[in-house]
N, C-alpha and C. Protein backbone atom coordinates (compact mmCIF):
# COMPACT_ATOMS: atom_id res chain seq x y z
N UNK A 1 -62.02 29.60 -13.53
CA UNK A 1 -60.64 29.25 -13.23
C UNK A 1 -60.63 28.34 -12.00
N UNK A 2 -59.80 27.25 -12.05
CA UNK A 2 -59.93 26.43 -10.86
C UNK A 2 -58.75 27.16 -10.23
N UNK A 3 -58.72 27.89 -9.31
CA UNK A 3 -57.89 28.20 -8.35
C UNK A 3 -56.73 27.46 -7.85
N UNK A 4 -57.62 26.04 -6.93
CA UNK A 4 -56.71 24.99 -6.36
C UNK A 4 -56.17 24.69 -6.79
N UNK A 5 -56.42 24.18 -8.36
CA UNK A 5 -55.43 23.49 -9.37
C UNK A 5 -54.37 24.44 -9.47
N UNK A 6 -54.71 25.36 -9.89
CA UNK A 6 -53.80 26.68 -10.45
C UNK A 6 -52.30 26.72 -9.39
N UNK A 7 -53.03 27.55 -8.09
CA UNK A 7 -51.97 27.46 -6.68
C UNK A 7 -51.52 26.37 -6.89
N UNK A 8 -51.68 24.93 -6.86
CA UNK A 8 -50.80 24.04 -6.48
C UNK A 8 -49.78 23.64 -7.38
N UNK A 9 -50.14 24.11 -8.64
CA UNK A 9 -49.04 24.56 -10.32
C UNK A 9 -48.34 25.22 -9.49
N UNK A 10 -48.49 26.62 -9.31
CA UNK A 10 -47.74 27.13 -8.97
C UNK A 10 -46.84 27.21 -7.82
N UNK A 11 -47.25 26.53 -6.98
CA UNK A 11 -46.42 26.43 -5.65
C UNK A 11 -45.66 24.91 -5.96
N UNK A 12 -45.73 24.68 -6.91
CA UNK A 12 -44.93 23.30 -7.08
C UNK A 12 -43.84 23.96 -8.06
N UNK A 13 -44.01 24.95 -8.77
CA UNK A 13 -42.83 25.68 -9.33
C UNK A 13 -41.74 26.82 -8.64
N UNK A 14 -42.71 26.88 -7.50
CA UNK A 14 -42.52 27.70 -6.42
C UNK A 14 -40.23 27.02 -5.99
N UNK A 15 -40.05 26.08 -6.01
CA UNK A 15 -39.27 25.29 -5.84
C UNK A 15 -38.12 25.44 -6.66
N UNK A 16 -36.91 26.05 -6.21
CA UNK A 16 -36.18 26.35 -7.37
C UNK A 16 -35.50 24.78 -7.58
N UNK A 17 -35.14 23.93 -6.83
CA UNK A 17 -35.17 22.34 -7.99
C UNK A 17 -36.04 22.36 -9.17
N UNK A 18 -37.30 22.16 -8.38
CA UNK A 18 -38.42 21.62 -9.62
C UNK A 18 -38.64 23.02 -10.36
N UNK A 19 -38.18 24.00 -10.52
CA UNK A 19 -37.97 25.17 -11.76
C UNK A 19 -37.07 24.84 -12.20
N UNK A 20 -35.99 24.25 -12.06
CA UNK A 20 -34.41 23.83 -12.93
C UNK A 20 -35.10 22.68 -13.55
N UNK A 21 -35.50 21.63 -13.07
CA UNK A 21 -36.19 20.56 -13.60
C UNK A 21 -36.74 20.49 -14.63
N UNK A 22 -37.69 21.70 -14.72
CA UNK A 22 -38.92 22.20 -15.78
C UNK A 22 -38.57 23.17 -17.26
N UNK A 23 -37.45 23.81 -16.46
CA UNK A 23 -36.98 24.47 -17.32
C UNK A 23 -35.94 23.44 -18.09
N UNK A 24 -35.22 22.61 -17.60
CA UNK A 24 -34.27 21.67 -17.98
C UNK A 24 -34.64 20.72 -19.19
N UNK A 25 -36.09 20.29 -19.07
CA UNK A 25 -36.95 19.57 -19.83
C UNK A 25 -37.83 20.33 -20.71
N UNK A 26 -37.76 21.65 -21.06
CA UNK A 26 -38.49 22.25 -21.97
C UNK A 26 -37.28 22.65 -22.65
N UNK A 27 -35.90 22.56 -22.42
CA UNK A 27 -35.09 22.92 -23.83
C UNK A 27 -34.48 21.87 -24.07
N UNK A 28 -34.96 20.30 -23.37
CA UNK A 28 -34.13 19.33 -24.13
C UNK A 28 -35.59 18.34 -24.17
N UNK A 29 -36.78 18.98 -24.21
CA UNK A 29 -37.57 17.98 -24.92
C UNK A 29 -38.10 17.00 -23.59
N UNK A 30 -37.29 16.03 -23.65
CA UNK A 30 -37.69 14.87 -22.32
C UNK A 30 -36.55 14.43 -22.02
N UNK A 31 -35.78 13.88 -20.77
CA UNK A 31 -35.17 13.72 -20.36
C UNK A 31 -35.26 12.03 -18.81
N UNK A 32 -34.40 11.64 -18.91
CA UNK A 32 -34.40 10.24 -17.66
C UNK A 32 -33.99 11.06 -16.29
N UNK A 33 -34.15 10.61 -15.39
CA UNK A 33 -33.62 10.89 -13.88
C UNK A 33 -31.80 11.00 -14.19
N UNK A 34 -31.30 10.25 -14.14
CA UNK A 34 -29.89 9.92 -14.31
C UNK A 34 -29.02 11.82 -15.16
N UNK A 35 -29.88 11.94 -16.08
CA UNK A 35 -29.50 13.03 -16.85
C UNK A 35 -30.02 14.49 -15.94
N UNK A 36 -30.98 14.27 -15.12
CA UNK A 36 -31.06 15.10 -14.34
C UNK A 36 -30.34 15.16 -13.37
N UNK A 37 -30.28 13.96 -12.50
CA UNK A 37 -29.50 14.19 -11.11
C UNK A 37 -27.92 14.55 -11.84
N UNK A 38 -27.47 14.67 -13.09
CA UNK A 38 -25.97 14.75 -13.46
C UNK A 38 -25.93 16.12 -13.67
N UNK A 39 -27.10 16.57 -14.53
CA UNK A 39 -26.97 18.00 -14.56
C UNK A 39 -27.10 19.02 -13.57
N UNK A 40 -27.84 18.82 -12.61
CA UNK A 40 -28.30 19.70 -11.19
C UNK A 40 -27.38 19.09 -9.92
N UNK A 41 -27.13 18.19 -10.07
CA UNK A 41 -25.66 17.88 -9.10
C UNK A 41 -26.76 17.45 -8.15
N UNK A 42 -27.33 16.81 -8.14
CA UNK A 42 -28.28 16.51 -6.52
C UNK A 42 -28.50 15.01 -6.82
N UNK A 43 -29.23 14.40 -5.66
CA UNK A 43 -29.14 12.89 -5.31
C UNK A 43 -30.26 12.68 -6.27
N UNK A 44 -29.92 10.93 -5.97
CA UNK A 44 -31.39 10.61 -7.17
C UNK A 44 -32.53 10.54 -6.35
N UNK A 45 -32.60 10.70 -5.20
CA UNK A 45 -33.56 10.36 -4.30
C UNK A 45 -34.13 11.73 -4.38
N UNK A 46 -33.17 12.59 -4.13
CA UNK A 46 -34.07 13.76 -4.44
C UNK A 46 -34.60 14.44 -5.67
N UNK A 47 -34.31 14.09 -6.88
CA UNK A 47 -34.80 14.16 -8.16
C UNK A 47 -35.81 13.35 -7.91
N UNK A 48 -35.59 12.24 -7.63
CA UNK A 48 -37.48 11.71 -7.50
C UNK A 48 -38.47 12.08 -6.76
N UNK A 49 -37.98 12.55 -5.65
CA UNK A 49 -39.30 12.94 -4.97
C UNK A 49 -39.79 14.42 -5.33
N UNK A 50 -38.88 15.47 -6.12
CA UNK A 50 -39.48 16.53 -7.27
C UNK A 50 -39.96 16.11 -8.14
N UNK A 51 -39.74 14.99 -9.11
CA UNK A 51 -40.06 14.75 -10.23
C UNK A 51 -41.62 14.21 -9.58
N UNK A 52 -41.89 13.16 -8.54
CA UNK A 52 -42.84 12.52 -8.19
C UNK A 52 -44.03 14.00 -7.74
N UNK A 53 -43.77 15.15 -7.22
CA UNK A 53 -43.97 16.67 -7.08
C UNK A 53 -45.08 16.86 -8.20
N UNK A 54 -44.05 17.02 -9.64
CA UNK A 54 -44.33 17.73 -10.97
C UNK A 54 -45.82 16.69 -11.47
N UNK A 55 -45.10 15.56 -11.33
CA UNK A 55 -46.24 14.38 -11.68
C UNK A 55 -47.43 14.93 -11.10
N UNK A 56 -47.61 14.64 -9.88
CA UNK A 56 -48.54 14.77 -8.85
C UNK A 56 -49.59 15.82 -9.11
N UNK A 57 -48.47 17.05 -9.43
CA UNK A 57 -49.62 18.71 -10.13
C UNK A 57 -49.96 18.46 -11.69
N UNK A 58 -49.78 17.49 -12.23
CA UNK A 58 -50.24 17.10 -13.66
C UNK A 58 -49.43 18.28 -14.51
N UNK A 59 -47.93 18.53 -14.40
CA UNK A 59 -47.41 19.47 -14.75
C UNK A 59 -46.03 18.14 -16.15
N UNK A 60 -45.82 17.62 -15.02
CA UNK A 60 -45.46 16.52 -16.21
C UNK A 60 -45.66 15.43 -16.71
N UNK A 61 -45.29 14.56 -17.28
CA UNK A 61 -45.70 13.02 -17.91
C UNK A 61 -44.32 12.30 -18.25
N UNK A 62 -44.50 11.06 -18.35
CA UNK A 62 -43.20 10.42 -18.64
C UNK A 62 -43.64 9.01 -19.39
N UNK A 63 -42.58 9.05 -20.34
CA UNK A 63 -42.49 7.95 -21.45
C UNK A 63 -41.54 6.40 -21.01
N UNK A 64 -41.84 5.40 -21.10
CA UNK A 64 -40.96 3.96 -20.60
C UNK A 64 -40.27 3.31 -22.19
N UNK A 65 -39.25 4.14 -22.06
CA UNK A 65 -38.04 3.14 -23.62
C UNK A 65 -37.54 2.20 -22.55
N UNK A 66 -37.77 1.08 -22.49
CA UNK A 66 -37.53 -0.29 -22.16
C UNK A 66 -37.31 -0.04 -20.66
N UNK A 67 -36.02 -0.18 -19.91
CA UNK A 67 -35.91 0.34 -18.82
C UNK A 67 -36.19 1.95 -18.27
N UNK A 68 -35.59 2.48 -19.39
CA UNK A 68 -35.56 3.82 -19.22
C UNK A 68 -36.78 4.96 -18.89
N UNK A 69 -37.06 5.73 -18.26
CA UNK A 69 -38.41 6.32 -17.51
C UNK A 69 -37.70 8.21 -18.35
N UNK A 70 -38.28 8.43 -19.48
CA UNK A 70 -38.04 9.85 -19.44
C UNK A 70 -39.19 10.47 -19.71
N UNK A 71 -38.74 11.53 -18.65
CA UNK A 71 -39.94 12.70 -18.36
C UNK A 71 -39.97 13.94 -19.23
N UNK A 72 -41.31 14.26 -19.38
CA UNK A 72 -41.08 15.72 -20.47
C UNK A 72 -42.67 16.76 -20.10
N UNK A 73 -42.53 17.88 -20.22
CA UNK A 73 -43.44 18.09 -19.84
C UNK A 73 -44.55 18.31 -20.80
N UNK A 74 -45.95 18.00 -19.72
CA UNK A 74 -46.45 17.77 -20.66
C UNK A 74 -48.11 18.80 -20.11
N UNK A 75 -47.64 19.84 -19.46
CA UNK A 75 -49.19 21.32 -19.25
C UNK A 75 -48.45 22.50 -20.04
N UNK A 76 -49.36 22.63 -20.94
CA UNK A 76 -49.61 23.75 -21.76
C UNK A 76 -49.18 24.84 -21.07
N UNK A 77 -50.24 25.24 -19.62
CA UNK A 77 -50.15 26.45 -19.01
C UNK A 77 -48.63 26.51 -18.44
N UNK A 78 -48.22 25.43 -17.93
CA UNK A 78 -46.70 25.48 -17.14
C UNK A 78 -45.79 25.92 -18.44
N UNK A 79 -46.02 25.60 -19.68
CA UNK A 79 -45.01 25.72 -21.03
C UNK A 79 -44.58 27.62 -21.09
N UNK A 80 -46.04 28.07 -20.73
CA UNK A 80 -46.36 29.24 -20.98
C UNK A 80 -45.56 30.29 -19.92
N UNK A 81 -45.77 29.41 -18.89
CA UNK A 81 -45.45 30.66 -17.51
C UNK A 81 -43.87 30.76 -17.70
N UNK A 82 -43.40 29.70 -18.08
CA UNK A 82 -41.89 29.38 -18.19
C UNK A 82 -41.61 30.33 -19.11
N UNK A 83 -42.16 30.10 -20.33
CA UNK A 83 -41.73 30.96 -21.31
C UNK A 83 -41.66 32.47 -20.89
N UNK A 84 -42.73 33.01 -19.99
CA UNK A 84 -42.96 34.56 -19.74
C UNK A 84 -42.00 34.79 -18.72
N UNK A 85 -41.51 34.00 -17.90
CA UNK A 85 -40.85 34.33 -16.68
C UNK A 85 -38.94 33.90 -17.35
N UNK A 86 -38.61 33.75 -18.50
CA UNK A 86 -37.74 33.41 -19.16
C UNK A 86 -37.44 34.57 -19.97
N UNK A 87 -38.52 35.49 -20.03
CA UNK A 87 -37.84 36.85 -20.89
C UNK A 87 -37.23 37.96 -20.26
């Protein structure tokens, strides 16, 4: 088990933004910034520097439709913890 990797998953979920975030994008699939900062009521500056967070722990990935940047997640293990901590 890589530990470091692991802790830093988890202390990046640790974050109740980037848990609304994660959870936000596992029941609508993938999602743009714009649709986030509308749903969580917070700045776009600060949706990016969580979203830039999630990236960073290889917890998410994001797709480019022309202008548009939508993120979805994309670690197995993060799919999982969500799911267990959701029942």
């Amino acid at each position: 088990m890589d530990f470091e990797k692991n802790s830093g998953i988890l202390k990046a979920l640790g974050h109740p933004i980037r848990l609304a975030i994660v959870e936000g994008l596992l029941d609508n699939n993938e999602c743009n910034v714009n649709k986030i900062v509308g749903k969580l009521k917070i700045p776009q500056s600060t949706a990016s520097q969580h979203l830039a967070i999630l990236k960073s722990k290889g917890i998410l990935s994001y797709r480019k439709k022309g202008v548009e940047v939508c993120y979805f997640v994309s670690n197995e293990k993060v799919k999982n913890i969500l799911k267990s901590i959701q029942e």
